[in-house]
C-alpha atoms as a PDB file:
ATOM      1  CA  UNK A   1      45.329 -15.825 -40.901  1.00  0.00           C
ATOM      2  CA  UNK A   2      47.264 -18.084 -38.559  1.00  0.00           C
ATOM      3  CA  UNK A   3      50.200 -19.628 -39.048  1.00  0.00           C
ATOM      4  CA  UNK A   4      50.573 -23.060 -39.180  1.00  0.00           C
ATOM      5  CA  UNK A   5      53.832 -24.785 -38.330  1.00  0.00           C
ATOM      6  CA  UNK A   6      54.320 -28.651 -39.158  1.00  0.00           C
ATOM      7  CA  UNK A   7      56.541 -30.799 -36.505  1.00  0.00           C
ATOM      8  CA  UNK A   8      59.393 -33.382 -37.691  1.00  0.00           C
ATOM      9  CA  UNK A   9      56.755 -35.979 -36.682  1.00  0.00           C
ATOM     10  CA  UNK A  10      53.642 -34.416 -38.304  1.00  0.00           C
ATOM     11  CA  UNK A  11      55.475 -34.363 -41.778  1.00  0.00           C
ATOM     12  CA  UNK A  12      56.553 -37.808 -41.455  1.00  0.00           C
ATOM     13  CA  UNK A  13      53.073 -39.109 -40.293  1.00  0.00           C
ATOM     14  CA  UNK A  14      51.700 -37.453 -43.772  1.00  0.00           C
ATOM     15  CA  UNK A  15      54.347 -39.108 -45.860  1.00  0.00           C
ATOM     16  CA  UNK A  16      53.508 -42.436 -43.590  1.00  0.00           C
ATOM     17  CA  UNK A  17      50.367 -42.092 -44.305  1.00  0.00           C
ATOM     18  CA  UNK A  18      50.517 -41.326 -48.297  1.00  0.00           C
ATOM     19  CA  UNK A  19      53.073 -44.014 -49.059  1.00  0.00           C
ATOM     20  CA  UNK A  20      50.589 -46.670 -47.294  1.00  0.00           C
ATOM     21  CA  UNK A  21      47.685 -45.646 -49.364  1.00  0.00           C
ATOM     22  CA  UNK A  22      49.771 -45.238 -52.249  1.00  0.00           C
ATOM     23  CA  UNK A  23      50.570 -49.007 -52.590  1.00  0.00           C
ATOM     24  CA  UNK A  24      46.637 -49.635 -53.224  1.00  0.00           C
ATOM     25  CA  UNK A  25      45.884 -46.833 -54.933  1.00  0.00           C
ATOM     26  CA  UNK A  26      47.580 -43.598 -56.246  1.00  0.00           C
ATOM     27  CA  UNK A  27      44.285 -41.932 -56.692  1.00  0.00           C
ATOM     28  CA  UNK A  28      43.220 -42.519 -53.030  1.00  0.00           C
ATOM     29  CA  UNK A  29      46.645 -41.281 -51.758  1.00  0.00           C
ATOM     30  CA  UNK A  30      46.525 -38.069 -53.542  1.00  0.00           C
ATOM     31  CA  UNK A  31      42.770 -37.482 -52.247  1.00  0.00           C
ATOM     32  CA  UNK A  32      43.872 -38.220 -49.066  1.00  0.00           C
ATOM     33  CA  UNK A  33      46.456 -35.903 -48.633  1.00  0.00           C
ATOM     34  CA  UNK A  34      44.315 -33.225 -50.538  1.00  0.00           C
ATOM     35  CA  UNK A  35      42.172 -33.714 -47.495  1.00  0.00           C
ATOM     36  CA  UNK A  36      44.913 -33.608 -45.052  1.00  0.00           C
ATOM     37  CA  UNK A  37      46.067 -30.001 -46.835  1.00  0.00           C
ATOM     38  CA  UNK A  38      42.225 -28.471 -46.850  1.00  0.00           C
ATOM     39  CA  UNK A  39      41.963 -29.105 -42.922  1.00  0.00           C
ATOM     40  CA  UNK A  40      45.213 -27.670 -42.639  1.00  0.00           C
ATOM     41  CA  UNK A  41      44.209 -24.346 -44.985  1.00  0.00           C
ATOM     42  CA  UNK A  42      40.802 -24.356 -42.382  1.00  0.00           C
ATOM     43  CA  UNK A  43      42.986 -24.422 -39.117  1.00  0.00           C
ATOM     44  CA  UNK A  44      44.841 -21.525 -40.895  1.00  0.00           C
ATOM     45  CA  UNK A  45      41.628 -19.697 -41.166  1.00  0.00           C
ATOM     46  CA  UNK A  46      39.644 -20.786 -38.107  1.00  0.00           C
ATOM     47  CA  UNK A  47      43.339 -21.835 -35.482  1.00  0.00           C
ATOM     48  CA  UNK A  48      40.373 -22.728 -32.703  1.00  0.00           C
ATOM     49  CA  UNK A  49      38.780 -25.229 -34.412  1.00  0.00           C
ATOM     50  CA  UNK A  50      38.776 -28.982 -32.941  1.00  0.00           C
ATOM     51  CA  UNK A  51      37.832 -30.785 -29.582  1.00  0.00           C
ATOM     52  CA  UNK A  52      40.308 -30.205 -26.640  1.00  0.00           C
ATOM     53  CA  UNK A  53      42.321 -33.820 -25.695  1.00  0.00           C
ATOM     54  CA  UNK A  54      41.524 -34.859 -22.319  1.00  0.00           C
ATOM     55  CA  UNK A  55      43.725 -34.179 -19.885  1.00  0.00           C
ATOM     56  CA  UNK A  56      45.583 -31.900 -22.599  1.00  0.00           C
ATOM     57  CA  UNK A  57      43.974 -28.856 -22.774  1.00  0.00           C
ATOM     58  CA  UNK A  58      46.113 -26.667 -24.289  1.00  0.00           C
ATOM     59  CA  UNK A  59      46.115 -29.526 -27.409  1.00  0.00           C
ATOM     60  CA  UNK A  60      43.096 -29.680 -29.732  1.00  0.00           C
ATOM     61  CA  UNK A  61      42.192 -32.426 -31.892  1.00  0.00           C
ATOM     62  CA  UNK A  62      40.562 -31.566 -35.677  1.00  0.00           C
ATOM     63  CA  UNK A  63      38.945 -34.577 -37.547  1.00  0.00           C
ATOM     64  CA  UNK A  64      39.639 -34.691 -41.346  1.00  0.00           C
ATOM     65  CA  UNK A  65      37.140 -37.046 -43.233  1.00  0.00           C
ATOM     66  CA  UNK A  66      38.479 -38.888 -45.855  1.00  0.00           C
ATOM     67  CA  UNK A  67      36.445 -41.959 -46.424  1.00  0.00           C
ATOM     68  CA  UNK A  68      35.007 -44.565 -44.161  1.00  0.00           C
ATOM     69  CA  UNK A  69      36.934 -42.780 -41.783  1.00  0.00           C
ATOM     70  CA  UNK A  70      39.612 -40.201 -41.797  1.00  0.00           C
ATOM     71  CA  UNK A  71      42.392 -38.916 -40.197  1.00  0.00           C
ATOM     72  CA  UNK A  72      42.891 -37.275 -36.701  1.00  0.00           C
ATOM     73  CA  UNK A  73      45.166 -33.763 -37.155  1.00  0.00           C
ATOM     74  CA  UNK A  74      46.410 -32.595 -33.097  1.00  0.00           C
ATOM     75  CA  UNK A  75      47.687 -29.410 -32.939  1.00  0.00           C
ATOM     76  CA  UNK A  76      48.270 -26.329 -29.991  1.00  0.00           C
ATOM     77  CA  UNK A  77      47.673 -23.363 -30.593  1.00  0.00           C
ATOM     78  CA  UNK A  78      50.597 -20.237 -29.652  1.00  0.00           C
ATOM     79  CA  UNK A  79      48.348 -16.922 -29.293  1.00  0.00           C
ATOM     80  CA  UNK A  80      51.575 -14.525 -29.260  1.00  0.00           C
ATOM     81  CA  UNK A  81      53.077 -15.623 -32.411  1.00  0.00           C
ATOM     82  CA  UNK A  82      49.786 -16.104 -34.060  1.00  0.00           C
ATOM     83  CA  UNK A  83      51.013 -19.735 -34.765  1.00  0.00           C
ATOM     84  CA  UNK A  84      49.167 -23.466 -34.539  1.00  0.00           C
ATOM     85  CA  UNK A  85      51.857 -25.991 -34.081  1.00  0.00           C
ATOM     86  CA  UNK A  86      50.298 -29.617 -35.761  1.00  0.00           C
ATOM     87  CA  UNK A  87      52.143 -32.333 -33.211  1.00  0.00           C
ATOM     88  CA  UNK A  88      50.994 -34.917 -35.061  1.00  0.00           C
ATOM     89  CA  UNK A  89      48.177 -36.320 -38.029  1.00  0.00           C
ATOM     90  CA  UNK A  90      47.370 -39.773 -37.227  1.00  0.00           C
ATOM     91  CA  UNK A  91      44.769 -42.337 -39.082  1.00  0.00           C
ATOM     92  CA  UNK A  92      41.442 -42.365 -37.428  1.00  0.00           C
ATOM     93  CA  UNK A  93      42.012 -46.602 -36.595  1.00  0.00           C
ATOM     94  CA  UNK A  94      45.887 -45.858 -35.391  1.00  0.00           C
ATOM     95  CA  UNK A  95      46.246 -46.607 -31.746  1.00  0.00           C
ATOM     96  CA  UNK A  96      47.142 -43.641 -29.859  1.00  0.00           C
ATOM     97  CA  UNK A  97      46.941 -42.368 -26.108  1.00  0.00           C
ATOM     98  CA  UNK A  98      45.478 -39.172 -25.389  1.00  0.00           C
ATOM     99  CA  UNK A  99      47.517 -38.202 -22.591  1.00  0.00           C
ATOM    100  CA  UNK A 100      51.227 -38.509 -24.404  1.00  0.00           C
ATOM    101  CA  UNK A 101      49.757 -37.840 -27.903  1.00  0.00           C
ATOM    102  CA  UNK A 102      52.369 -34.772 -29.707  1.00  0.00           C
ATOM    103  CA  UNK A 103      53.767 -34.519 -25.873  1.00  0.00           C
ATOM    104  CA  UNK A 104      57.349 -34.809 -27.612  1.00  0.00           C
ATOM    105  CA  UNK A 105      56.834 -32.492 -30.174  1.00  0.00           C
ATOM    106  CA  UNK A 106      54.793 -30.327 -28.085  1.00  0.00           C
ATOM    107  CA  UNK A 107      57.261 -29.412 -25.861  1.00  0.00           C
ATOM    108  CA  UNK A 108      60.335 -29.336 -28.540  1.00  0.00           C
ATOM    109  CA  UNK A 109      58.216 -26.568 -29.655  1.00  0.00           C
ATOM    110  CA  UNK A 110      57.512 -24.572 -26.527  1.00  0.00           C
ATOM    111  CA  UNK A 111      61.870 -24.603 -26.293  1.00  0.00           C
ATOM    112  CA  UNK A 112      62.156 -23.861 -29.706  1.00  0.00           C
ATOM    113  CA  UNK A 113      59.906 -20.817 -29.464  1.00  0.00           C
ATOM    114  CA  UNK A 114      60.022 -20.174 -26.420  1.00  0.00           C
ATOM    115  CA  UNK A 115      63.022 -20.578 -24.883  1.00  0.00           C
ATOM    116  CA  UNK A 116      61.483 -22.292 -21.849  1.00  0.00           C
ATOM    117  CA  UNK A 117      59.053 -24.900 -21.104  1.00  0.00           C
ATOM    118  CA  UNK A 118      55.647 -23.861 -20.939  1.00  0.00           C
ATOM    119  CA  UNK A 119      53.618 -25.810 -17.767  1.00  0.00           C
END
């Protein structure tokens, strides 16, 4: 099994995201971050799954349905270390740009584990 590693902004989105929903409806909240939690279990088991971003291939996106719609979980995957780092978990209706999406994060990472940028 893969590991999965959480960013500073990834844990914050799911909080974000919780503590909206929450306000309407505790139920709703919980379900939504029990959906949140089984995508992340299923990346653990199956660290390929999701579409690559454009322009971003090295970051994949993985839909989680909760819903209507559902939430968007991007995440790159580091082969030697057997890890998938999750950038960010957005709402399907947030605004986002492809090309900058978990950019931040993304490289923060490749220093932290790396020691040097990856290209």
């Amino acid at each position: 099994m893969s590991h999965i590693k959480l960013s500073d902004s990834a844990v914050l989105d799911a909080k974000r995201l919780y503590d909206f929903l929450v306000r309407y409806d505790f139920n709703a909240a919980d379900n939504s971050s029990l959906a949140i939690v089984k995508a992340l279990k299923q990346l653990q088991s199956h660290p390929t799954i999701g579409t690559p971003v454009p322009d971003r291939s090295n970051i994949r996106k993985v839909v989680v349905d909760f819903g209507a719609s559902g939430y968007l979980i991007f995440h790159k995957r580091y082969e030697k270390s057997d890890t998938n780092f999750v950038a960010r978990i957005i709402h399907q209706k947030e605004w986002y740009d492809e090309a900058t999406i978990g950019l931040a994060e993304e490289k923060a990472e490749d220093v932290n584990t790396q020691g040097i940028v990856e290209p």
